[in-house]
PDBML (XML) file of the C-alpha atoms, coordinates in Angstrom:
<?xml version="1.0" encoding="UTF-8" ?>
<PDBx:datablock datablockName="MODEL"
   xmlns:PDBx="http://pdbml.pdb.org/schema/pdbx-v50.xsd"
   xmlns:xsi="http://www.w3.org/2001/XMLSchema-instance"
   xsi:schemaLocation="http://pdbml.pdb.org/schema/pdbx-v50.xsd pdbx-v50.xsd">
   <PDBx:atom_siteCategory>
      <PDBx:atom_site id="1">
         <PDBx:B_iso_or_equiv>0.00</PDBx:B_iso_or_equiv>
         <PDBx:Cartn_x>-1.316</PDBx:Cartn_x>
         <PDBx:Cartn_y>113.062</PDBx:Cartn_y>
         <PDBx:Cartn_z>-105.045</PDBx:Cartn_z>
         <PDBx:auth_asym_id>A</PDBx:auth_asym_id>
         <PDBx:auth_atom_id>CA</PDBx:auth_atom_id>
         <PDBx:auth_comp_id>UNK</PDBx:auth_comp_id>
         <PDBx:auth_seq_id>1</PDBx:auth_seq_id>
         <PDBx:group_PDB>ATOM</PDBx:group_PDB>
         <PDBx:label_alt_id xsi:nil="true" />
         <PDBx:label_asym_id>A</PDBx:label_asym_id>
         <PDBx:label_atom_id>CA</PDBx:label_atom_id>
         <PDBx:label_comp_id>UNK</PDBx:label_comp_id>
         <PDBx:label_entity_id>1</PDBx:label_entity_id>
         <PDBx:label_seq_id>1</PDBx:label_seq_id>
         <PDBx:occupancy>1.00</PDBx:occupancy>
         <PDBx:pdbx_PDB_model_num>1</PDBx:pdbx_PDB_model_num>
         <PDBx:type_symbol>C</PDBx:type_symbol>
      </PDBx:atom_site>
      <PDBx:atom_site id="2">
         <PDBx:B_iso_or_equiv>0.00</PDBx:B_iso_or_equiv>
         <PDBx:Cartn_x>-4.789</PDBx:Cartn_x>
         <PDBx:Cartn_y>114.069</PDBx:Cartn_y>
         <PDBx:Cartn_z>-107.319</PDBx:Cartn_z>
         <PDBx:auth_asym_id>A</PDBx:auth_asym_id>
         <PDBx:auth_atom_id>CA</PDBx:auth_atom_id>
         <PDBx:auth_comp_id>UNK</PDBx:auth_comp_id>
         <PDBx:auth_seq_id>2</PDBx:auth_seq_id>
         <PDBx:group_PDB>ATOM</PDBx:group_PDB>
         <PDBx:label_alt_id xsi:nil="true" />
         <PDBx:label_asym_id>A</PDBx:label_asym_id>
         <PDBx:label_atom_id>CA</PDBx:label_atom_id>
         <PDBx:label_comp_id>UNK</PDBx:label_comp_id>
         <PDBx:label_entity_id>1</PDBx:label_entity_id>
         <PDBx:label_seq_id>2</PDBx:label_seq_id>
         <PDBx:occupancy>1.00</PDBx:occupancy>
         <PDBx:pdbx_PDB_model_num>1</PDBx:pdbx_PDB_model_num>
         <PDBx:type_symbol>C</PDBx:type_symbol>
      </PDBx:atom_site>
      <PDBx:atom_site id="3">
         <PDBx:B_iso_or_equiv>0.00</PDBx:B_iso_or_equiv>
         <PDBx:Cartn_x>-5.727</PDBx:Cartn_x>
         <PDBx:Cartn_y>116.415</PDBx:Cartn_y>
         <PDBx:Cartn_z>-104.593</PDBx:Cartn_z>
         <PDBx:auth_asym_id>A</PDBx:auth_asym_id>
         <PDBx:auth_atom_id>CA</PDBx:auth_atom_id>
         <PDBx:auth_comp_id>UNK</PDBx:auth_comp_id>
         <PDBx:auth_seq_id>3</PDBx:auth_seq_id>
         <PDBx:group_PDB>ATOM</PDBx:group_PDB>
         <PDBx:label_alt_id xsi:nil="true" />
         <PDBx:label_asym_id>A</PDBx:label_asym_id>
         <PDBx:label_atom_id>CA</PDBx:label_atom_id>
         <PDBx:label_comp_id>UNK</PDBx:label_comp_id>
         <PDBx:label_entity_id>1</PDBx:label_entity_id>
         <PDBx:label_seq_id>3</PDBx:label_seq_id>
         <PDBx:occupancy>1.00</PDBx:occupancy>
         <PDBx:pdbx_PDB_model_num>1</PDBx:pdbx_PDB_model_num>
         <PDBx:type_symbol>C</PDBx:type_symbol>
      </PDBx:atom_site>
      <PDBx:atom_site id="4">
         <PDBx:B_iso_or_equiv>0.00</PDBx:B_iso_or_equiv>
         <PDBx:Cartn_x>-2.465</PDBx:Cartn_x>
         <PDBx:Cartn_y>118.492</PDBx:Cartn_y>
         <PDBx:Cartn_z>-104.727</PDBx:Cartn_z>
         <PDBx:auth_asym_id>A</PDBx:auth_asym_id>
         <PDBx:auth_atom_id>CA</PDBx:auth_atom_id>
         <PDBx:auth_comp_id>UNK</PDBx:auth_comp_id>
         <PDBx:auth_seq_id>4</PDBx:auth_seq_id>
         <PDBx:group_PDB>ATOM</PDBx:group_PDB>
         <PDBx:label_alt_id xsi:nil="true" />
         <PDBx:label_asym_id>A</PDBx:label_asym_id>
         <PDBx:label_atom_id>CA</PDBx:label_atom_id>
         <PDBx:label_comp_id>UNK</PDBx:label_comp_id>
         <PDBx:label_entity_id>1</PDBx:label_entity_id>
         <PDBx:label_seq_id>4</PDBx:label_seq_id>
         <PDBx:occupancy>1.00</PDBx:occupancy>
         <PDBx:pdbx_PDB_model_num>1</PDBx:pdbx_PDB_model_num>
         <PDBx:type_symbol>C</PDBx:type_symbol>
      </PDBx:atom_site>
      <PDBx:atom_site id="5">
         <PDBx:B_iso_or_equiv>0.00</PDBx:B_iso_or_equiv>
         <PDBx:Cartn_x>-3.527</PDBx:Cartn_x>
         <PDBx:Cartn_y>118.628</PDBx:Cartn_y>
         <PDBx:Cartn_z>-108.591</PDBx:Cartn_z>
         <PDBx:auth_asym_id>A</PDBx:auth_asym_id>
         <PDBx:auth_atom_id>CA</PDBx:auth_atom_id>
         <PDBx:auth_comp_id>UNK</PDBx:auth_comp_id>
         <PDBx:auth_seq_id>5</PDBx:auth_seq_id>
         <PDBx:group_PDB>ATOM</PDBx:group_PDB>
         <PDBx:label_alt_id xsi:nil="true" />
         <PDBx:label_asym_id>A</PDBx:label_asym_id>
         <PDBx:label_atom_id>CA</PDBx:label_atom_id>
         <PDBx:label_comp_id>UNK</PDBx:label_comp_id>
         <PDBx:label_entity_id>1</PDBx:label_entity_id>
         <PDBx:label_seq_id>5</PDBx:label_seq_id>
         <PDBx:occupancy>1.00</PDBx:occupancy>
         <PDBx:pdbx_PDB_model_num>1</PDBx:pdbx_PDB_model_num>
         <PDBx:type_symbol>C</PDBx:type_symbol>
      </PDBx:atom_site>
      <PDBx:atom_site id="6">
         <PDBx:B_iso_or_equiv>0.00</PDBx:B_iso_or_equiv>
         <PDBx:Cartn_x>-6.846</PDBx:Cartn_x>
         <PDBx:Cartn_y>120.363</PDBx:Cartn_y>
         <PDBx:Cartn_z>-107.749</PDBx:Cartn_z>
         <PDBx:auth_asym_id>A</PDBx:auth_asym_id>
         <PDBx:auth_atom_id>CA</PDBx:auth_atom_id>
         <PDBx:auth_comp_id>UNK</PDBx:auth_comp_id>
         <PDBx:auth_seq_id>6</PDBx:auth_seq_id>
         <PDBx:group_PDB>ATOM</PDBx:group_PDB>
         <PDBx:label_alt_id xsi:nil="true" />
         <PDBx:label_asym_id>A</PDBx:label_asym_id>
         <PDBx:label_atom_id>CA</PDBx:label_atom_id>
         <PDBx:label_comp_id>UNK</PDBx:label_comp_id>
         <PDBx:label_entity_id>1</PDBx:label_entity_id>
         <PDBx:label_seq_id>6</PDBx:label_seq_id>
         <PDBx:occupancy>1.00</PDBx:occupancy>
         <PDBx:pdbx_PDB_model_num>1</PDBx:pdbx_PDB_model_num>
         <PDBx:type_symbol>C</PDBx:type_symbol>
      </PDBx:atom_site>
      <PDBx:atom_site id="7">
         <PDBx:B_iso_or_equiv>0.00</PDBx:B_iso_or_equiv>
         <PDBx:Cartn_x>-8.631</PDBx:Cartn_x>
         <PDBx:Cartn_y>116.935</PDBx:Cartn_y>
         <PDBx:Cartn_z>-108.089</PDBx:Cartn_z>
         <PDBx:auth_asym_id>A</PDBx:auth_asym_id>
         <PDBx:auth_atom_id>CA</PDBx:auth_atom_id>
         <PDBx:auth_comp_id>UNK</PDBx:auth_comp_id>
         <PDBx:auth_seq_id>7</PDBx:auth_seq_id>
         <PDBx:group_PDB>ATOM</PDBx:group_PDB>
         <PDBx:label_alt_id xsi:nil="true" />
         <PDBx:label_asym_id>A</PDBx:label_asym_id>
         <PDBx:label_atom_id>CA</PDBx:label_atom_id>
         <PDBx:label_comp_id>UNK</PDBx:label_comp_id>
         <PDBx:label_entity_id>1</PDBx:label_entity_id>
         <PDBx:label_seq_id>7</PDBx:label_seq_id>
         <PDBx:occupancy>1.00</PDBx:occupancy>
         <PDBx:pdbx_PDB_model_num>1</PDBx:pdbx_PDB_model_num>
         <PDBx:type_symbol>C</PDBx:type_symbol>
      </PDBx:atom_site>
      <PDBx:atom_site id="8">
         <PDBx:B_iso_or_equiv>0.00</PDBx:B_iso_or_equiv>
         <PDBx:Cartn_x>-11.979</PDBx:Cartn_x>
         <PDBx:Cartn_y>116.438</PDBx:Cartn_y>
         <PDBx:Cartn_z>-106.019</PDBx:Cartn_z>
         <PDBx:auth_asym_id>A</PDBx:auth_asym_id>
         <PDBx:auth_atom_id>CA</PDBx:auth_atom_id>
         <PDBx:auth_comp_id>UNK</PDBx:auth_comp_id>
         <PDBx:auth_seq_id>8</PDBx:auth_seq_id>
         <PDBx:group_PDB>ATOM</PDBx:group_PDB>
         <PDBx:label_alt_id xsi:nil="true" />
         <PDBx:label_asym_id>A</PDBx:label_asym_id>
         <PDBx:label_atom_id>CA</PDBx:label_atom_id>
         <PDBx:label_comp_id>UNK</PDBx:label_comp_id>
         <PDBx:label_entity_id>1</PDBx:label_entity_id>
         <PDBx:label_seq_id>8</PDBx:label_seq_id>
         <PDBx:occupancy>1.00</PDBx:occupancy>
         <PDBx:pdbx_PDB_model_num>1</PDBx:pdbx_PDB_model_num>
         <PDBx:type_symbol>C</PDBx:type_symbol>
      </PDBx:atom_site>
      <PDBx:atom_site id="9">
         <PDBx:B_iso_or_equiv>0.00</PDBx:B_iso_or_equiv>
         <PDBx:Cartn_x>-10.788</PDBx:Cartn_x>
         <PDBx:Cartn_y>113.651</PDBx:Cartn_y>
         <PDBx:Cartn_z>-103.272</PDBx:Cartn_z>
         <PDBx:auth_asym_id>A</PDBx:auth_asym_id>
         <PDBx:auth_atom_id>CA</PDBx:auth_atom_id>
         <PDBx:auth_comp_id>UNK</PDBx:auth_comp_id>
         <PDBx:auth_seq_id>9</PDBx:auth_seq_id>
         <PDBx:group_PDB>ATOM</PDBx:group_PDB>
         <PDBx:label_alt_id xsi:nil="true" />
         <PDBx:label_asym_id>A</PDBx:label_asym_id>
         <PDBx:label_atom_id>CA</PDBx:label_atom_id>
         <PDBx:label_comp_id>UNK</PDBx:label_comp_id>
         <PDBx:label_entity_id>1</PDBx:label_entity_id>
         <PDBx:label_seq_id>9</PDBx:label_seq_id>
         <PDBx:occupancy>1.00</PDBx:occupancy>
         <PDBx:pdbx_PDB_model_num>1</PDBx:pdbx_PDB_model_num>
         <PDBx:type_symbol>C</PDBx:type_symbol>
      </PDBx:atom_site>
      <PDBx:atom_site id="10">
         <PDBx:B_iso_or_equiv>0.00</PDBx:B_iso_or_equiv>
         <PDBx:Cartn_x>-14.647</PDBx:Cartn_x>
         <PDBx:Cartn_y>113.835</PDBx:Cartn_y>
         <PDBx:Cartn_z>-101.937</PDBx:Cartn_z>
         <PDBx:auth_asym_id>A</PDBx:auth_asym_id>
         <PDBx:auth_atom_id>CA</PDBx:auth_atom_id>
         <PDBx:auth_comp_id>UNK</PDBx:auth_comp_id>
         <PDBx:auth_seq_id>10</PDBx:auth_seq_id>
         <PDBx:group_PDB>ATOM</PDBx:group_PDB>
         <PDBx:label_alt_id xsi:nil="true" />
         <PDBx:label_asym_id>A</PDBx:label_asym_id>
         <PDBx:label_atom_id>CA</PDBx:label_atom_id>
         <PDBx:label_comp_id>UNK</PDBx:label_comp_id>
         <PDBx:label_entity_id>1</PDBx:label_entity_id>
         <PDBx:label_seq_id>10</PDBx:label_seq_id>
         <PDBx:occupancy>1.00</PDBx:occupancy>
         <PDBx:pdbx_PDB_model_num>1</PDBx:pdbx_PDB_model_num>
         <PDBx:type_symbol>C</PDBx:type_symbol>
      </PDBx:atom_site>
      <PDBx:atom_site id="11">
         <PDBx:B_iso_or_equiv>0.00</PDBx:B_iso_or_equiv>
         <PDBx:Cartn_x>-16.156</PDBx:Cartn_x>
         <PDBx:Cartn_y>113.387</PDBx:Cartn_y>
         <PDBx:Cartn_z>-104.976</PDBx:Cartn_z>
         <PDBx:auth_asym_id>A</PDBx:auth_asym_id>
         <PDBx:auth_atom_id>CA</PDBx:auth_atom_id>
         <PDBx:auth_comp_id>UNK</PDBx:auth_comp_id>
         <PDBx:auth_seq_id>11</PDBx:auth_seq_id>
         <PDBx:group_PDB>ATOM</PDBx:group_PDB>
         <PDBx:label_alt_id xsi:nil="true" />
         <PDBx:label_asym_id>A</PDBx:label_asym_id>
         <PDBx:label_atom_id>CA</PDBx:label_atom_id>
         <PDBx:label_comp_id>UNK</PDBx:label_comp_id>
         <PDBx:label_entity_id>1</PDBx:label_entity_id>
         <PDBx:label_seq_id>11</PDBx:label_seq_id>
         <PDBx:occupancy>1.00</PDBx:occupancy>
         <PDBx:pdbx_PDB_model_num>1</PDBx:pdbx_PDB_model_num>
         <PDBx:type_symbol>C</PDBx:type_symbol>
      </PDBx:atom_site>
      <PDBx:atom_site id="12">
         <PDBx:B_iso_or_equiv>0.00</PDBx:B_iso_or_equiv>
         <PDBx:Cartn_x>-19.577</PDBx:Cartn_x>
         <PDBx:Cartn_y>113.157</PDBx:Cartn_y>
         <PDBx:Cartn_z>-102.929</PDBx:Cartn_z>
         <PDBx:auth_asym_id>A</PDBx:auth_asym_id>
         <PDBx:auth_atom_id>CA</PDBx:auth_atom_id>
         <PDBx:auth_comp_id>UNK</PDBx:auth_comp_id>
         <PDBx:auth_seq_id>12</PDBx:auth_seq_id>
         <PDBx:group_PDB>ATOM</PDBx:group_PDB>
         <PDBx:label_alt_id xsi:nil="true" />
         <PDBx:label_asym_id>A</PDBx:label_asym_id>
         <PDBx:label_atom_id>CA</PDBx:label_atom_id>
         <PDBx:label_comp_id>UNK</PDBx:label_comp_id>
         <PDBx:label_entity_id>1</PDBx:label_entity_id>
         <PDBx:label_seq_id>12</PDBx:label_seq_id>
         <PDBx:occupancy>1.00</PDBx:occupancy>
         <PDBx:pdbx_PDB_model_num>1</PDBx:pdbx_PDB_model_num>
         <PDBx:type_symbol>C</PDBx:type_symbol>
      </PDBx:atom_site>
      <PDBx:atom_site id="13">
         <PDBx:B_iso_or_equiv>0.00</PDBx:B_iso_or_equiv>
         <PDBx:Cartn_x>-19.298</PDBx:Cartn_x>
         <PDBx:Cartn_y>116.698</PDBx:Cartn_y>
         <PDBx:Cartn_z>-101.759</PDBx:Cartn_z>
         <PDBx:auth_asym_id>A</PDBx:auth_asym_id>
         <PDBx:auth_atom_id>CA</PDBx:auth_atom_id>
         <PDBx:auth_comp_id>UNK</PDBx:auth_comp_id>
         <PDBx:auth_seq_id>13</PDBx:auth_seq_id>
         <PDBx:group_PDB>ATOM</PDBx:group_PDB>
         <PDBx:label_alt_id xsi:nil="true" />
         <PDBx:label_asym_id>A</PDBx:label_asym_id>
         <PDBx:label_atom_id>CA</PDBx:label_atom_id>
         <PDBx:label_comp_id>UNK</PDBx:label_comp_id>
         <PDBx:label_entity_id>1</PDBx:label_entity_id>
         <PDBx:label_seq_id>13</PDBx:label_seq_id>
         <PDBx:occupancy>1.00</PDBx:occupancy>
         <PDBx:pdbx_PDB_model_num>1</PDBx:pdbx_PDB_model_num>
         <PDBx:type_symbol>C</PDBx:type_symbol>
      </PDBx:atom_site>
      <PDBx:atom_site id="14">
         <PDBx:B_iso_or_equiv>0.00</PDBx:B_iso_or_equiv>
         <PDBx:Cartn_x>-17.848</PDBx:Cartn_x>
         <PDBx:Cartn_y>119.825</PDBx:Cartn_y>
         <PDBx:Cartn_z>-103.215</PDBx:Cartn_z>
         <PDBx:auth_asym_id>A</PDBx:auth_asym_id>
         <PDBx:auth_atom_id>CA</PDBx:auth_atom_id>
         <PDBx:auth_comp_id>UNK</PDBx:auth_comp_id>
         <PDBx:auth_seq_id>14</PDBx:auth_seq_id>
         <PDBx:group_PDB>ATOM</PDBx:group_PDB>
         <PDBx:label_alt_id xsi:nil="true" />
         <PDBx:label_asym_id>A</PDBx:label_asym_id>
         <PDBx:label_atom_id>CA</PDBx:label_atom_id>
         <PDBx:label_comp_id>UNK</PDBx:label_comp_id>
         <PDBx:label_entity_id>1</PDBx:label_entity_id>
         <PDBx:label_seq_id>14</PDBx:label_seq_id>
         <PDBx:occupancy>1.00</PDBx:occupancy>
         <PDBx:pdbx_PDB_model_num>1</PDBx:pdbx_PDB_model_num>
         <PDBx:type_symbol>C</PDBx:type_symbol>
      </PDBx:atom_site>
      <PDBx:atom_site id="15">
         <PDBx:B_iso_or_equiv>0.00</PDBx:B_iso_or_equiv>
         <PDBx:Cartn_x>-14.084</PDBx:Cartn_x>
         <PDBx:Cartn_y>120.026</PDBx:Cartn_y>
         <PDBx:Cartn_z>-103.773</PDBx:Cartn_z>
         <PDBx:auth_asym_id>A</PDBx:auth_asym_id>
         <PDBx:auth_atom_id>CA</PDBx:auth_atom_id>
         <PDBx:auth_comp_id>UNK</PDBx:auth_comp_id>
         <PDBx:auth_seq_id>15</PDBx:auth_seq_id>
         <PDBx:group_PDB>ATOM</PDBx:group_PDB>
         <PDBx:label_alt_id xsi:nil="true" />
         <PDBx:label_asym_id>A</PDBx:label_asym_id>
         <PDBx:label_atom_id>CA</PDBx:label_atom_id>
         <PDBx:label_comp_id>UNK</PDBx:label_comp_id>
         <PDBx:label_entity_id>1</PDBx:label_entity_id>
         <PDBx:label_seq_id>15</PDBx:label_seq_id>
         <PDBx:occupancy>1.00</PDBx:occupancy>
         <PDBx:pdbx_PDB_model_num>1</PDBx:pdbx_PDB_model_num>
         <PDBx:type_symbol>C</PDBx:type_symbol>
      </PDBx:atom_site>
      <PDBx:atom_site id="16">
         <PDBx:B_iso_or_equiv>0.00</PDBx:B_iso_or_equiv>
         <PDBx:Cartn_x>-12.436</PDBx:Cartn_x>
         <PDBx:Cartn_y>121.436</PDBx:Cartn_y>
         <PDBx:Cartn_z>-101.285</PDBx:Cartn_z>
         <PDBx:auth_asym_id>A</PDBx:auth_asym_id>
         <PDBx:auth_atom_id>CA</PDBx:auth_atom_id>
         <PDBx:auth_comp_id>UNK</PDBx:auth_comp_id>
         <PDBx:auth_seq_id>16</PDBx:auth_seq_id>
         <PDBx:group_PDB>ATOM</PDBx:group_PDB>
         <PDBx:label_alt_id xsi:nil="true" />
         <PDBx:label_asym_id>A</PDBx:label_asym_id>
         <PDBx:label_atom_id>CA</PDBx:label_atom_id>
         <PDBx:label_comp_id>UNK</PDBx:label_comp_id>
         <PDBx:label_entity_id>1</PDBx:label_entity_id>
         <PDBx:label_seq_id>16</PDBx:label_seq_id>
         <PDBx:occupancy>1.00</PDBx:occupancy>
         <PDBx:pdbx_PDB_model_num>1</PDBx:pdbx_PDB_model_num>
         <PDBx:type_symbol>C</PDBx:type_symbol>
      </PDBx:atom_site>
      <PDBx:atom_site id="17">
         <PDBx:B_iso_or_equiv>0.00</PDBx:B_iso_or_equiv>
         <PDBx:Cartn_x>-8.930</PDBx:Cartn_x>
         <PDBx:Cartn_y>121.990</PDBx:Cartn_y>
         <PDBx:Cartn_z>-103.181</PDBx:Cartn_z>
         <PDBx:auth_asym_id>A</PDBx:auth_asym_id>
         <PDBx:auth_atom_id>CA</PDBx:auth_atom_id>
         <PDBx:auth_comp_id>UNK</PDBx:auth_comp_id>
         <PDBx:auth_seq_id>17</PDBx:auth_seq_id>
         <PDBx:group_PDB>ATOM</PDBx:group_PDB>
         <PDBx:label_alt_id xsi:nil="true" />
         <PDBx:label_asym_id>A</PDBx:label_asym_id>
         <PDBx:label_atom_id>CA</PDBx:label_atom_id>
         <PDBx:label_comp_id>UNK</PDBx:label_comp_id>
         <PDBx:label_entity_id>1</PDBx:label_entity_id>
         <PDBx:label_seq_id>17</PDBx:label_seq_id>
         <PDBx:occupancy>1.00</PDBx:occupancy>
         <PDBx:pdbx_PDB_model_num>1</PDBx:pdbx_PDB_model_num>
         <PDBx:type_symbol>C</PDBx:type_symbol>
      </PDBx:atom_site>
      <PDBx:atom_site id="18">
         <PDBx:B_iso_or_equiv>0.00</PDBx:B_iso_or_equiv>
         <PDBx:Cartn_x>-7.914</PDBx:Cartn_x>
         <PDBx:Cartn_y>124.926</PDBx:Cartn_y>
         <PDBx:Cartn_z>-105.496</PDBx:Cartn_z>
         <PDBx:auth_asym_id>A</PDBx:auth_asym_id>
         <PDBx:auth_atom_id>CA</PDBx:auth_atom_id>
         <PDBx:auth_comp_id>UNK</PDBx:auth_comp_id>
         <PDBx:auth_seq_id>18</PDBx:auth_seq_id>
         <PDBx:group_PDB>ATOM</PDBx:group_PDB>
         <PDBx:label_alt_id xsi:nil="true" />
         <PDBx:label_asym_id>A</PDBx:label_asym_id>
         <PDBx:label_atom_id>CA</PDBx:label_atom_id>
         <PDBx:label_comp_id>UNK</PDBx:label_comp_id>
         <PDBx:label_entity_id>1</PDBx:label_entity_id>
         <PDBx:label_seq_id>18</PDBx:label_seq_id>
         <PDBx:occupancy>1.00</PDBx:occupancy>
         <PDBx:pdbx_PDB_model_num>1</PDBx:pdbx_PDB_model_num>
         <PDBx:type_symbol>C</PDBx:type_symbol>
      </PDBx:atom_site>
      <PDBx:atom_site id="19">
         <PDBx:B_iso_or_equiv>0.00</PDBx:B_iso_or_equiv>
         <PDBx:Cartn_x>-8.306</PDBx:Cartn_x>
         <PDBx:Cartn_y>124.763</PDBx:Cartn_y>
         <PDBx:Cartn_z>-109.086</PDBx:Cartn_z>
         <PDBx:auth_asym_id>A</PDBx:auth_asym_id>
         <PDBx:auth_atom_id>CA</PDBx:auth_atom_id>
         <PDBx:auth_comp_id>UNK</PDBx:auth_comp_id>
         <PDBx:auth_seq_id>19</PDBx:auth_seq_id>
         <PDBx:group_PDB>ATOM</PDBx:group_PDB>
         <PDBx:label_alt_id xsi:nil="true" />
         <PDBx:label_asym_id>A</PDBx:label_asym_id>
         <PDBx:label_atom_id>CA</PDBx:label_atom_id>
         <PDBx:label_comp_id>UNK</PDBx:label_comp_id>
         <PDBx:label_entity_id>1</PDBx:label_entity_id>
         <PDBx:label_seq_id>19</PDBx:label_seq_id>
         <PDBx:occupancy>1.00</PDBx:occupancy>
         <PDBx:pdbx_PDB_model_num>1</PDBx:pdbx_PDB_model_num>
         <PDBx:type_symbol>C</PDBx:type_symbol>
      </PDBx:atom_site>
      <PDBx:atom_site id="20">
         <PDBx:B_iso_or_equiv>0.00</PDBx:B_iso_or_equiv>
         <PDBx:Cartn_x>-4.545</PDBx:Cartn_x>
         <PDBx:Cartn_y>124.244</PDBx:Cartn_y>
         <PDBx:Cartn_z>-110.281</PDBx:Cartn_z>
         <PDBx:auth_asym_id>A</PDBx:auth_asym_id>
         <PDBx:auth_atom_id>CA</PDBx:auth_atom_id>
         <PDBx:auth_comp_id>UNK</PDBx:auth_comp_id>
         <PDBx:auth_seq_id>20</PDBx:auth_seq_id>
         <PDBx:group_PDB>ATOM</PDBx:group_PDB>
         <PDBx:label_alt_id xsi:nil="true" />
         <PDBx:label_asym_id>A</PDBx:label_asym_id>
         <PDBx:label_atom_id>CA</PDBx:label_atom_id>
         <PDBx:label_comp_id>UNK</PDBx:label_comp_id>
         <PDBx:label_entity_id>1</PDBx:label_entity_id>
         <PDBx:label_seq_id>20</PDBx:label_seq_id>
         <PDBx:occupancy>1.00</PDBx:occupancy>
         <PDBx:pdbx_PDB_model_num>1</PDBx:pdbx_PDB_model_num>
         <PDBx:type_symbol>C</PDBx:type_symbol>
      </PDBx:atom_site>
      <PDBx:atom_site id="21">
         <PDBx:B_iso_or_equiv>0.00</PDBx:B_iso_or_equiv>
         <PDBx:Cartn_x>-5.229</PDBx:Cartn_x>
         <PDBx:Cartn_y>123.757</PDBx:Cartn_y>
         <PDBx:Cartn_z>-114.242</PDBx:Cartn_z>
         <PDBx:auth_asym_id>A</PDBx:auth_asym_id>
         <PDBx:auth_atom_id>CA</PDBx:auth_atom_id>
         <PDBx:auth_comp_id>UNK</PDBx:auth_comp_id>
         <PDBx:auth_seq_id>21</PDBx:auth_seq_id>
         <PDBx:group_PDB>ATOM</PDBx:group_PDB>
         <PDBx:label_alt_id xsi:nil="true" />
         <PDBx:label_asym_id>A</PDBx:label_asym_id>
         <PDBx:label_atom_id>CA</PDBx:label_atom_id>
         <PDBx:label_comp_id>UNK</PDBx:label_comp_id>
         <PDBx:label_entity_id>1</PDBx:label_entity_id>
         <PDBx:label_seq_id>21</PDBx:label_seq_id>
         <PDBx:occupancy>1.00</PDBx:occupancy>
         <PDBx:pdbx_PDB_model_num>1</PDBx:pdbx_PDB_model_num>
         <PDBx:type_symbol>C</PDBx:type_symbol>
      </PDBx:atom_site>
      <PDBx:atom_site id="22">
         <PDBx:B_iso_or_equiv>0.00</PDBx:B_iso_or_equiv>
         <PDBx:Cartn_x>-7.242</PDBx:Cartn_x>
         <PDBx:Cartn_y>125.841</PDBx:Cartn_y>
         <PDBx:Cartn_z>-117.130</PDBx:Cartn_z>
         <PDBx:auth_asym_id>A</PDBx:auth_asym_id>
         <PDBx:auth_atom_id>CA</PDBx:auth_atom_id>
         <PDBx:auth_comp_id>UNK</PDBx:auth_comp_id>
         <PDBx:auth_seq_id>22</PDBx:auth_seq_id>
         <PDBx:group_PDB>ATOM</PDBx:group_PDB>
         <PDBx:label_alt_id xsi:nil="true" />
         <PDBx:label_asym_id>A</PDBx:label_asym_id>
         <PDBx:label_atom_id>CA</PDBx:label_atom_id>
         <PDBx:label_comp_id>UNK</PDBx:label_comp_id>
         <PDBx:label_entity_id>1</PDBx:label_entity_id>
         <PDBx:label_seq_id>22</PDBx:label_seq_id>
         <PDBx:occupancy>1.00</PDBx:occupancy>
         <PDBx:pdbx_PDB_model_num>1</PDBx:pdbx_PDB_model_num>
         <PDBx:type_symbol>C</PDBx:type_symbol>
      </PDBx:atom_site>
      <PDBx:atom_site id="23">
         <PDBx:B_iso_or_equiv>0.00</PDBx:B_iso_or_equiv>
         <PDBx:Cartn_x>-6.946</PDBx:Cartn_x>
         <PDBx:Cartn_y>124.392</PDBx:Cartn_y>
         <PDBx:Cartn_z>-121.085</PDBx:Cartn_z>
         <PDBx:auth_asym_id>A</PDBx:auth_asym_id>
         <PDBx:auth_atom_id>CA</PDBx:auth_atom_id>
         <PDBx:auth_comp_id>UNK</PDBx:auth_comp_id>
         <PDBx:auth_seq_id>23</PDBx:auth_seq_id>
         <PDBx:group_PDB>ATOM</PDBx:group_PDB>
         <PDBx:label_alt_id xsi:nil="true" />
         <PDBx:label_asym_id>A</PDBx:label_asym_id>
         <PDBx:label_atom_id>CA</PDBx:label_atom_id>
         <PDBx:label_comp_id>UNK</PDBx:label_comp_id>
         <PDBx:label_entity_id>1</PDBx:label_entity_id>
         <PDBx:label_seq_id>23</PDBx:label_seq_id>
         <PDBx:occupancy>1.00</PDBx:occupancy>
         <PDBx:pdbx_PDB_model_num>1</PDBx:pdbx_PDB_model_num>
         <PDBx:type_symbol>C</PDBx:type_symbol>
      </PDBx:atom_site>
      <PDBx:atom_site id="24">
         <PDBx:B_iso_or_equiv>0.00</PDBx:B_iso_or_equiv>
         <PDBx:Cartn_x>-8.934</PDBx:Cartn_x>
         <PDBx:Cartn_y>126.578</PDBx:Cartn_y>
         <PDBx:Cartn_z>-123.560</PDBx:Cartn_z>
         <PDBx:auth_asym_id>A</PDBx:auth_asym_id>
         <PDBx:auth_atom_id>CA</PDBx:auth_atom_id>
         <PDBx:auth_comp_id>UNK</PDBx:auth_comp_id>
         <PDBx:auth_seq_id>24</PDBx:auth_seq_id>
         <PDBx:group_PDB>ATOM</PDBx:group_PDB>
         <PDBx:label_alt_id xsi:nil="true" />
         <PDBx:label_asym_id>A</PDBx:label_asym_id>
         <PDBx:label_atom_id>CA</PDBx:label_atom_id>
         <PDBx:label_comp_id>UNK</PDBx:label_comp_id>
         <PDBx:label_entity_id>1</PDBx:label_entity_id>
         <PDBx:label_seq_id>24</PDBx:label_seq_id>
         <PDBx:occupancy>1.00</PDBx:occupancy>
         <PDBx:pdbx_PDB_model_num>1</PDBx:pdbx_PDB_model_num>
         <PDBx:type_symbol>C</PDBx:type_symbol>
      </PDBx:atom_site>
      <PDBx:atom_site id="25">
         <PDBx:B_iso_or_equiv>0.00</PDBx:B_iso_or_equiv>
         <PDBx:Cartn_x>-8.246</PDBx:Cartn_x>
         <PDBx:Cartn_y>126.664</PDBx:Cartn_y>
         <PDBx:Cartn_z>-127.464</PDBx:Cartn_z>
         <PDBx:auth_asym_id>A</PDBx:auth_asym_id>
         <PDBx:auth_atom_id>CA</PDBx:auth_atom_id>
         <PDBx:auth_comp_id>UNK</PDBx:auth_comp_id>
         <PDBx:auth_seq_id>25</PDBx:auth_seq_id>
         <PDBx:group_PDB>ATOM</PDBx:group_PDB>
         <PDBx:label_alt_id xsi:nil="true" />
         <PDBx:label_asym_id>A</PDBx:label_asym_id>
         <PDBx:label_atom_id>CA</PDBx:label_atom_id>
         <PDBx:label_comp_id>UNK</PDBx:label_comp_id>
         <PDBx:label_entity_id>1</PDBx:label_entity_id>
         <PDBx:label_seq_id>25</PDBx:label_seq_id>
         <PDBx:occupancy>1.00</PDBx:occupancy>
         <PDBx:pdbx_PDB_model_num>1</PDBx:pdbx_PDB_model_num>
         <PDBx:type_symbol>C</PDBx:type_symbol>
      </PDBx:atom_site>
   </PDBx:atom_siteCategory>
</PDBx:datablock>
C-alpha cells in the first residue's frame, strides 16, 4: 500500500519508490 504512494518502506536506507505527491501554498 504506502509504497505505491511514494512512501519509504526501508526507512533505514534511501527510498527506493517514486515521489507520487507535491503540496506547496
Amino acid at each position: 500500500g504506502y509504497a505505491l504512494y511514494g512512501g519509504n518502506p526501508t526507512p533505514t536506507a534511501a527510498n527506493p519508490m517514486r515521489p507520487v505527491i507535491a503540496l506547496a501554498a
